[in-house]
Protein backbone atom coordinates (compact mmCIF):
# COMPACT_ATOMS: atom_id res chain seq x y z
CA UNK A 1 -23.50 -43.22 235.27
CA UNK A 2 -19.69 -42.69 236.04
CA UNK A 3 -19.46 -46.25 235.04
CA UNK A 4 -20.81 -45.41 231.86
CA UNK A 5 -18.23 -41.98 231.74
CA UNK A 6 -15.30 -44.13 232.42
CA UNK A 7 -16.22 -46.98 229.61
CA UNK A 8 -16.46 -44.28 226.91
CA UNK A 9 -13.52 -42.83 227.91
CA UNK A 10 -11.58 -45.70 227.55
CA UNK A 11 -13.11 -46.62 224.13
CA UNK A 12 -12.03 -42.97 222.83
CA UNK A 13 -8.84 -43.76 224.30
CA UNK A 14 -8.57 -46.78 222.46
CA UNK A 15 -10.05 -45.35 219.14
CA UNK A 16 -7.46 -42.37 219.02
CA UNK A 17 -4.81 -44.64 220.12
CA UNK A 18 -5.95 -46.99 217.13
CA UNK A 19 -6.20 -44.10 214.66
CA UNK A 20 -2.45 -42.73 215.96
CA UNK A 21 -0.90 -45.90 215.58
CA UNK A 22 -2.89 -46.23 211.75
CA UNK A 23 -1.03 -42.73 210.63
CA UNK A 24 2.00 -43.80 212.01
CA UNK A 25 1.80 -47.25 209.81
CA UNK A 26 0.63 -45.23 207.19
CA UNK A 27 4.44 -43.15 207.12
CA UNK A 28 6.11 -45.80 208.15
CA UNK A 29 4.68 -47.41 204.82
CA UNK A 30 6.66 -47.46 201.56
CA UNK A 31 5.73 -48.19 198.16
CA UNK A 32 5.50 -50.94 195.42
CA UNK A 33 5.34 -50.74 191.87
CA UNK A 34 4.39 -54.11 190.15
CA UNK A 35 4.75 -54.05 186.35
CA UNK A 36 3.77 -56.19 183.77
CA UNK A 37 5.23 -55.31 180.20
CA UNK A 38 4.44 -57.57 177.19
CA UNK A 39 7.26 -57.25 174.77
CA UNK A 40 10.08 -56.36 176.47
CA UNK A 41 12.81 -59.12 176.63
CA UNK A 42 13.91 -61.09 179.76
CA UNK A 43 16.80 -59.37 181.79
CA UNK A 44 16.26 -55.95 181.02
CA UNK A 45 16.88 -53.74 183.81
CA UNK A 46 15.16 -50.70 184.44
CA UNK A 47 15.47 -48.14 186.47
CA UNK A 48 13.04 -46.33 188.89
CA UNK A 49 14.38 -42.43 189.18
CA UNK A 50 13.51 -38.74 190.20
CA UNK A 51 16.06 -35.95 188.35
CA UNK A 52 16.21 -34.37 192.49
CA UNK A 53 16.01 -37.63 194.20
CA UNK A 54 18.65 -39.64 191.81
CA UNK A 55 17.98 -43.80 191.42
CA UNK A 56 15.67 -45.21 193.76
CA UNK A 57 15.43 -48.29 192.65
CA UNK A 58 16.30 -51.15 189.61
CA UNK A 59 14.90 -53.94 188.59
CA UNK A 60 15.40 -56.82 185.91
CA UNK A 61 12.59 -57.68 183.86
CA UNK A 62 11.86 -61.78 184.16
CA UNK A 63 8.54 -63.42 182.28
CA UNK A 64 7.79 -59.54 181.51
CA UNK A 65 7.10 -58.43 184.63
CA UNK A 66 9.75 -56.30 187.73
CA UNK A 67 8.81 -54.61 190.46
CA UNK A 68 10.17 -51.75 192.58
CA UNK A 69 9.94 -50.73 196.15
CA UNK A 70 11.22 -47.93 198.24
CA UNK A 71 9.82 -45.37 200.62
CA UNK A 72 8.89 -41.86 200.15
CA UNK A 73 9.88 -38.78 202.48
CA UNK A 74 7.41 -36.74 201.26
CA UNK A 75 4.42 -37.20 199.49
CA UNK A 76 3.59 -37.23 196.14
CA UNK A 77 6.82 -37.61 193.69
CA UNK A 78 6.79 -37.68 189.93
CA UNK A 79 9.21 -40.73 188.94
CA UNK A 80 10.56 -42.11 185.92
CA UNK A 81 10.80 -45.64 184.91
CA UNK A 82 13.22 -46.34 182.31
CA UNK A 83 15.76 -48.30 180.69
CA UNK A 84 19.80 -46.67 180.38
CA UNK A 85 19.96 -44.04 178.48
CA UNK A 86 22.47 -46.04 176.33
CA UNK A 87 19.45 -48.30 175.17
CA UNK A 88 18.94 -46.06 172.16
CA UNK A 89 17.11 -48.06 169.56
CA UNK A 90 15.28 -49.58 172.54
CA UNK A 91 14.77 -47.22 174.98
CA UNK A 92 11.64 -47.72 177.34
CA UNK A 93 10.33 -44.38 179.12
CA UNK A 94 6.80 -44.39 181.79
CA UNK A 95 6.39 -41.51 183.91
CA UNK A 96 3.95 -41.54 187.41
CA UNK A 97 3.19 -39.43 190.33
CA UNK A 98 2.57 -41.82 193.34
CA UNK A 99 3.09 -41.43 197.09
CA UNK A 100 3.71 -44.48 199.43
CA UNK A 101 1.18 -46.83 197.74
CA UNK A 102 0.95 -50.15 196.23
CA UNK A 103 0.78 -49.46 192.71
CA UNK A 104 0.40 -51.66 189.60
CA UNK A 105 0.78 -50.68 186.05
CA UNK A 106 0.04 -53.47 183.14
CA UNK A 107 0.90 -52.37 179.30
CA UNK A 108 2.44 -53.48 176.33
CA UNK A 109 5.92 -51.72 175.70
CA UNK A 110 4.64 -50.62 172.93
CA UNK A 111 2.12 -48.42 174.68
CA UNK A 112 3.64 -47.84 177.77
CA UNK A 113 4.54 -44.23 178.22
CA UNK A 114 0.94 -43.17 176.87
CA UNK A 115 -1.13 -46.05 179.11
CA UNK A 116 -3.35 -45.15 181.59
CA UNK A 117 -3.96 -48.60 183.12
CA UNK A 118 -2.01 -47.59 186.32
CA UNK A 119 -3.79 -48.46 189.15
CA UNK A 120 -3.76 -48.10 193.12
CA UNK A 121 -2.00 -44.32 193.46
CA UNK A 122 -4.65 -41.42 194.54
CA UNK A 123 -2.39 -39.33 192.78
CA UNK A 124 -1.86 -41.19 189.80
CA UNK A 125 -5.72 -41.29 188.94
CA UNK A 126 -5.85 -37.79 188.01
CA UNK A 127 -2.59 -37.95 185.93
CA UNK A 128 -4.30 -41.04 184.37
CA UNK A 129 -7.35 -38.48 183.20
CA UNK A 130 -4.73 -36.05 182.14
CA UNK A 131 -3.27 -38.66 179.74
CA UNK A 132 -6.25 -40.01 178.50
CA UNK A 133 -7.00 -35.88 177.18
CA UNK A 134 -3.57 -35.94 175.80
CA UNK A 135 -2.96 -39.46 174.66
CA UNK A 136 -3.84 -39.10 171.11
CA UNK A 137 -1.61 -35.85 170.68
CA UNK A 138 1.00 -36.66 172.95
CA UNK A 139 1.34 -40.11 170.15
CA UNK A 140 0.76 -37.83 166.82
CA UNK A 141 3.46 -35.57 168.43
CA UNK A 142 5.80 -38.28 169.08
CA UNK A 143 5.68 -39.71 165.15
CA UNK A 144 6.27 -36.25 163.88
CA UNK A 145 8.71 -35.46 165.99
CA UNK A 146 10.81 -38.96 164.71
CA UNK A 147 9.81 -38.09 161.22
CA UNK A 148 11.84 -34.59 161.89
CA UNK A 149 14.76 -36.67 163.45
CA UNK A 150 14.95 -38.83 160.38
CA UNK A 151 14.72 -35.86 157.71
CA UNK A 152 18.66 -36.25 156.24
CA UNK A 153 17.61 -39.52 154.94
CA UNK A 154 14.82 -37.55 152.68
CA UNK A 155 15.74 -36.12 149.24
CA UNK A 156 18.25 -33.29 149.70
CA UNK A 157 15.88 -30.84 147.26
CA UNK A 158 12.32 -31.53 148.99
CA UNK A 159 14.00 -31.74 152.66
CA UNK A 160 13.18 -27.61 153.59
CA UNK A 161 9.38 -28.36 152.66
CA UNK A 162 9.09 -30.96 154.99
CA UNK A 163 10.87 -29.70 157.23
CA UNK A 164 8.37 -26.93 157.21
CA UNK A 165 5.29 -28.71 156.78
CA UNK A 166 6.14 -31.18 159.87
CA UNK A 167 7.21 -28.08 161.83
CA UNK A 168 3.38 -26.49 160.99
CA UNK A 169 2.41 -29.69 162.12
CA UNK A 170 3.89 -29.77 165.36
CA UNK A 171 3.41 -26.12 166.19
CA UNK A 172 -0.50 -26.57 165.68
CA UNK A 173 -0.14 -30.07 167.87
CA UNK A 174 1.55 -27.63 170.54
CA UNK A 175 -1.01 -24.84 170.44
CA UNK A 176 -4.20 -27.60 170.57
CA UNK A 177 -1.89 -29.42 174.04
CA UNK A 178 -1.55 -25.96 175.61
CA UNK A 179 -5.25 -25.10 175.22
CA UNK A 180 -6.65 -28.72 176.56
CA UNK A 181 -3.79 -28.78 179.20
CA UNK A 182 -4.88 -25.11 180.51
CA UNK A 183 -8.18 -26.09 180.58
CA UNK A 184 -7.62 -28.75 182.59
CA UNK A 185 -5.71 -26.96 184.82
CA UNK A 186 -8.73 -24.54 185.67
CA UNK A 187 -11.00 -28.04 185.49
CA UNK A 188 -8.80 -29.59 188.27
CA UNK A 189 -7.53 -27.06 190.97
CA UNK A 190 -6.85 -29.13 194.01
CA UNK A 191 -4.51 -31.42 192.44
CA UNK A 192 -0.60 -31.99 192.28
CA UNK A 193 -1.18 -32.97 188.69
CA UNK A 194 -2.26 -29.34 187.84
CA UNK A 195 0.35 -27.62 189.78
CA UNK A 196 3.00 -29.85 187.85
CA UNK A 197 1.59 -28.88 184.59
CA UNK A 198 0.63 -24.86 185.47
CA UNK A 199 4.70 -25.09 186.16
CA UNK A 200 5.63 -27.11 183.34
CA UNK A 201 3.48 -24.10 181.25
CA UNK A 202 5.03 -20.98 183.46
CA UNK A 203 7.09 -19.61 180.24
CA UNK A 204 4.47 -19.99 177.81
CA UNK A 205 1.58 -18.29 179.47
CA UNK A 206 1.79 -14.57 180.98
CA UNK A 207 2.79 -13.53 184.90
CA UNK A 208 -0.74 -12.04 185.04
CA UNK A 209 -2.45 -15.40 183.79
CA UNK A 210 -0.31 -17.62 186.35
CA UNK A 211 -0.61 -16.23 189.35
CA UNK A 212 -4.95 -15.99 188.39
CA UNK A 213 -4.66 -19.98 188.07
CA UNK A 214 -2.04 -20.00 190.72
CA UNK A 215 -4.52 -18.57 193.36
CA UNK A 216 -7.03 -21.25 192.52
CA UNK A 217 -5.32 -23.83 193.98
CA UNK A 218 -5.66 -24.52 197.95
CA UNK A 219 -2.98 -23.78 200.48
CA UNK A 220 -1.54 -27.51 200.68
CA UNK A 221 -1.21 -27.85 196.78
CA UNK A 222 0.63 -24.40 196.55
CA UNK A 223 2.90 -25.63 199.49
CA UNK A 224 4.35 -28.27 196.97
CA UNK A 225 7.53 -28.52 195.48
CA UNK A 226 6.22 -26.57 192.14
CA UNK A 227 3.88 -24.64 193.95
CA UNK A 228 6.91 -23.18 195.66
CA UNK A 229 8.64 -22.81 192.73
CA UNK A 230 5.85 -20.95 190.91
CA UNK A 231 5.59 -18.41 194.01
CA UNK A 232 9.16 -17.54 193.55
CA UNK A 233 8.54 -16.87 190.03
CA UNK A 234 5.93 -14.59 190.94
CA UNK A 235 7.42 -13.00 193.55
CA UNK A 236 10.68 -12.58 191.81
CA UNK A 237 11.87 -9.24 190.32
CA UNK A 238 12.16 -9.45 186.39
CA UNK A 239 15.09 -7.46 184.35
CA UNK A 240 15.40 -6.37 181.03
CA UNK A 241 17.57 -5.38 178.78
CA UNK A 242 17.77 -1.34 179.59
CA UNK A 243 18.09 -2.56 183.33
CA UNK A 244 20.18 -2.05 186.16
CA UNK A 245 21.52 -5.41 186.88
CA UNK A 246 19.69 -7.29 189.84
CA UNK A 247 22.21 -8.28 192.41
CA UNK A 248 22.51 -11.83 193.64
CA UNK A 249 24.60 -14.18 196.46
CA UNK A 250 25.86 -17.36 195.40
CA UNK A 251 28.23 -19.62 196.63
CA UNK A 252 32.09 -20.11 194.31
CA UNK A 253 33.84 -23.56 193.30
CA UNK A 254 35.42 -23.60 197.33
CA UNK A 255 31.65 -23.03 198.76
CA UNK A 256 32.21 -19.27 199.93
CA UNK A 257 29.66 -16.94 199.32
CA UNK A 258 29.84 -14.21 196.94
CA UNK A 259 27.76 -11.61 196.26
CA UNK A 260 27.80 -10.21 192.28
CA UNK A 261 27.79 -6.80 193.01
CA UNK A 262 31.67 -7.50 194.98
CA UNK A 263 32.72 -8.67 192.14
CA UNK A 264 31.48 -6.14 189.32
CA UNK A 265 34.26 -3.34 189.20
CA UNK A 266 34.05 -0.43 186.42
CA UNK A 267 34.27 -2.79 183.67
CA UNK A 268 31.86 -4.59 181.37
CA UNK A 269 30.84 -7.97 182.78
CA UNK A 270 29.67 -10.85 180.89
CA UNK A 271 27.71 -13.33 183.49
CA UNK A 272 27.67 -16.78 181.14
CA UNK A 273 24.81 -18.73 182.24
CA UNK A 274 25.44 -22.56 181.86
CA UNK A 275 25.24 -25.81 182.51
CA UNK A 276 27.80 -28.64 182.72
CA UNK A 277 26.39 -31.07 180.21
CA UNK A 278 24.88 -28.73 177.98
CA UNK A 279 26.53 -28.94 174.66
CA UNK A 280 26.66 -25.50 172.91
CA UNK A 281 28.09 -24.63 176.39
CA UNK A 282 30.72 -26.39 176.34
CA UNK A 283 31.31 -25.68 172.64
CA UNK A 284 31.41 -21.79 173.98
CA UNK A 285 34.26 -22.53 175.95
CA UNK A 286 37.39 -21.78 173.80
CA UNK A 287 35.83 -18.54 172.76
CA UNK A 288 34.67 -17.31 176.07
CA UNK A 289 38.66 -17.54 176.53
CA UNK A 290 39.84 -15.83 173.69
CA UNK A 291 37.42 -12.76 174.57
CA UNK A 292 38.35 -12.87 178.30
CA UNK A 293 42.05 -12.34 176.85
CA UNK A 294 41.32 -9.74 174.32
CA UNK A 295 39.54 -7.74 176.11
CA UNK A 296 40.48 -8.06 179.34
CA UNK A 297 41.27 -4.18 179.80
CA UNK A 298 37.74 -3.66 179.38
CA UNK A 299 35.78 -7.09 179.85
CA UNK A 300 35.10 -9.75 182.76
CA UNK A 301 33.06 -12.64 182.89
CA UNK A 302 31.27 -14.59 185.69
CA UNK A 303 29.63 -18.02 185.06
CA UNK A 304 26.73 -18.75 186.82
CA UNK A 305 26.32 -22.86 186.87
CA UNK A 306 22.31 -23.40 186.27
CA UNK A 307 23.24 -27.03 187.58
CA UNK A 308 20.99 -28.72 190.44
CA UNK A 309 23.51 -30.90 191.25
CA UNK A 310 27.34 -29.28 193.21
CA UNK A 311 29.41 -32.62 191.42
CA UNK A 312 28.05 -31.63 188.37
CA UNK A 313 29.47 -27.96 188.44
CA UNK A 314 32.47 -28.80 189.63
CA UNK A 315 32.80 -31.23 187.05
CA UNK A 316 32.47 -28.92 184.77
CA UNK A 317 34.43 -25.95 186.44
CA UNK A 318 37.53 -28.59 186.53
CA UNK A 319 37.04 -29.58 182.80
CA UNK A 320 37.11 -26.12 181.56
CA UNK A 321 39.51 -24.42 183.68
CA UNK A 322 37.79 -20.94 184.04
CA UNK A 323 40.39 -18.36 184.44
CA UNK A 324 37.32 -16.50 186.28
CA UNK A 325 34.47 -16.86 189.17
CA UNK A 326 31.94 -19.78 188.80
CA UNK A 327 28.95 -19.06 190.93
CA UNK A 328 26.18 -21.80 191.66
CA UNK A 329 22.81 -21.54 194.24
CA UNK A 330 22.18 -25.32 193.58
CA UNK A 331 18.64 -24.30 192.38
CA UNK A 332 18.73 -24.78 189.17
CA UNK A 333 15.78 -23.41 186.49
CA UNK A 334 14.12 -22.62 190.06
CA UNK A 335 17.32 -19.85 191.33
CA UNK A 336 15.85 -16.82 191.79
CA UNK A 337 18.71 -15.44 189.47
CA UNK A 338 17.89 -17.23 186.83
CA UNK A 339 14.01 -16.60 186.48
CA UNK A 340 15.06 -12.76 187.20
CA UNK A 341 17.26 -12.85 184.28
CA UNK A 342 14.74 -14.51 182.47
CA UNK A 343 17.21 -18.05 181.72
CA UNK A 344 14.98 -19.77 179.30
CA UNK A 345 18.04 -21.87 178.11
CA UNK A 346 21.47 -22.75 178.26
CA UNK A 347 23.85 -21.08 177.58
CA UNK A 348 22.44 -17.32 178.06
CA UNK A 349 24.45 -14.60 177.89
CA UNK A 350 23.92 -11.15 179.44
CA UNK A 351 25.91 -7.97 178.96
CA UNK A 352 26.53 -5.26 181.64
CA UNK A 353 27.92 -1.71 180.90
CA UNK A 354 30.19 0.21 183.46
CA UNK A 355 27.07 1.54 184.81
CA UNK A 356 25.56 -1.51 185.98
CA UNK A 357 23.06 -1.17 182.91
CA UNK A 358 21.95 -4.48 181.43
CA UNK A 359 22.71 -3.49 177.61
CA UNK A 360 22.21 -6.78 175.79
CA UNK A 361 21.07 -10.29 176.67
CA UNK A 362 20.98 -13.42 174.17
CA UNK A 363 20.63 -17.06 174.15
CA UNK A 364 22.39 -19.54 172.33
CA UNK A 365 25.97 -20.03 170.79
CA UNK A 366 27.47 -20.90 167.27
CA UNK A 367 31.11 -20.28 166.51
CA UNK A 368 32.12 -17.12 166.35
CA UNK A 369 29.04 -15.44 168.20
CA UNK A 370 30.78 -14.04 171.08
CA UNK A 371 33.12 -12.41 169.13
CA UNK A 372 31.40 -10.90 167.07
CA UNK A 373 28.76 -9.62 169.70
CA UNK A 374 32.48 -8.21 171.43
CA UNK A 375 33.49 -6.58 168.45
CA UNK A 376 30.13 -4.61 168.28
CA UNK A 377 31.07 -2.76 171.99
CA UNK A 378 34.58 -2.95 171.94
CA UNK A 379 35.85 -2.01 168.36
């Protein structure tokens, strides 16, 4: 009998010694991406990439195929594969949510960011079912949308009706994607492709509906990156216009902290929210200037950089030469400033009286905007 104790004891040793070392091959374990691409020419590099992450890999393409490897921290990450963004007539685009697997993908170029033959990624599979649902949209979309890019080379007298009529077109396209993709959302609750999209949806659909769909999804799947995010939406203070002005720490151009509220004296205060690569930004520069000197008895501006990325703000900061405070969390759309000032889009613009009262906030610039918005509080 103890002989008997002792030999299963030393086969469970041996099993969860087994099953330890398996997990620990298992993270040690990176991935690879083998692609074959019909149509796309010999020595074309690609690129495999994550906007947070940066490049992970690149690849030339030889006998239309390239593969990529690398190894994953955390598990799963939605990647981009895709030529240089200077490759504009032939610019090749794939996106796929994979962890550390060995994962193939086999298309045409022609029909490679809509193809679902991507196979060997748990996490993929589901994104693959998404696409299929959104494949034939996602392509009618995509014509009309380089129909609308192409519109100055229509007749000058009939281009405002088709501009119209494509934008109708598109709209509807929009509304039908936003119905199938919500659906699918409430269809698919324990997976990191319907956290993705209820995020990519969070400004379309009300607070009320997302946190409803938000609790469906289990406690690992809200623990992701856009879970997260979509918690601090939720559990993030909203201002409007009529306001007192939510306060906020964030750090300056030398890395100290600041906190808005030392900064706002018994003046108006203009907080320009920005990026560094955003063009009506930068256009907004020389006239952000000119107010800041005409009314600087009764005006003072703060930018707020909406930039992920610190080189990126400073870039910009040095470029423009603020005269004033640049102030950056390194959060980008997912700073709790932002969402509670409701940044849909760069550049934003929100007024503050004396008071501390928000008493107008607007989006967008075209020349001679600012002034004109200054002119209508300080005459």
């Amino acid at each position: 009998m103890k002989k008997l104790i002792l030999s299963a004891l030393v086969i469970s040793t041996l099993i969860a010694c087994n099953e330890a070392n398996f997990k620990k091959n298992e993270q040690e374990k990176g991935f690879t991406i083998n692609v074959e691409l019909s149509g796309v020419k010999d020595s074309t590099y690609l690129f495999l990439n994550n906007p947070n992450l940066g490049i992970l890999d690149s690849a030339m393409v030889i006998n239309e195929k390239f593969q990529f490897d690398g190894k994953l921290e955390k598990e799963p990450v939605g990647l981009f594969i895709n030529t240089s963004s200077n490759e504009t007539t032939d610019f090749i685009l794939k996106y796929i949510l994979i962890g550390n697997e060995n994962v193939t993908i086999k298309s045409s170029k022609k029909d490679f960011q809509y193809t679902t033959n991507v196979k060997g990624s748990k996490y993929h599979d589901i994104e693959n079912k998404k696409n299929q649902l959104l494949k034939d949209l996602n392509q009618e979309f995509d014509i009309l949308i380089t129909k609308l890019k192409n519109i100055n080379e229509i007749d000058p007298v009939k281009i405002d009706s088709i501009y119209n009529h494509l934008m109708t077109k598109l709209n509807k396209i929009d509304s039908i994607k936003k119905v199938k993709t919500l659906q699918f959302i409430k269809n698919n609750p324990k997976t990191y492709t319907s956290i993705n999209e209820l995020y990519y949806l969070k400004d379309e659909i009300s607070r009320e509906e997302l946190k409803k769909l938000f609790q469906n999804f289990p406690k690992d799947i809200q623990e992701s990156e856009n879970g997260i995010n979509i918690n601090t939406i939720l559990n993030t203070k909203l201002v409007n216009i009529g306001d007192t002005y939510v306060d906020f720490t964030a750090k300056d151009i030398e890395g100290n902290e600041i906190t808005f509220s030392d900064l706002k004296s018994k003046k108006y205060t203009l907080i320009d929210f920005s990026t560094a690569y955003c063009g009506p930004c930068v256009q907004s520069v020389p006239e952000l200037k000119e107010i800041a000197e005409n009314y600087k008895d009764n005006l003072e501006i703060v930018t707020f950089s909406g930039d992920e990325n610190e080189k990126y703000m400073k870039a910009a900061h040095k470029r423009d030469n603020f005269p004033w405070k640049t102030l950056w969390d390194g959060k980008g759309h997912n700073s709790e400033t932002i969402i509670a000032y409701q940044v849909k889009g760069f550049p934003t613009f929100c007024l503050i009286d004396e008071e501390g009262k928000i008493v107008d906030q607007w989006f967008g610039y075209g020349k001679g905007s600012l002034k004109k918005k200054m002119n209508t509080y300080f005459k």
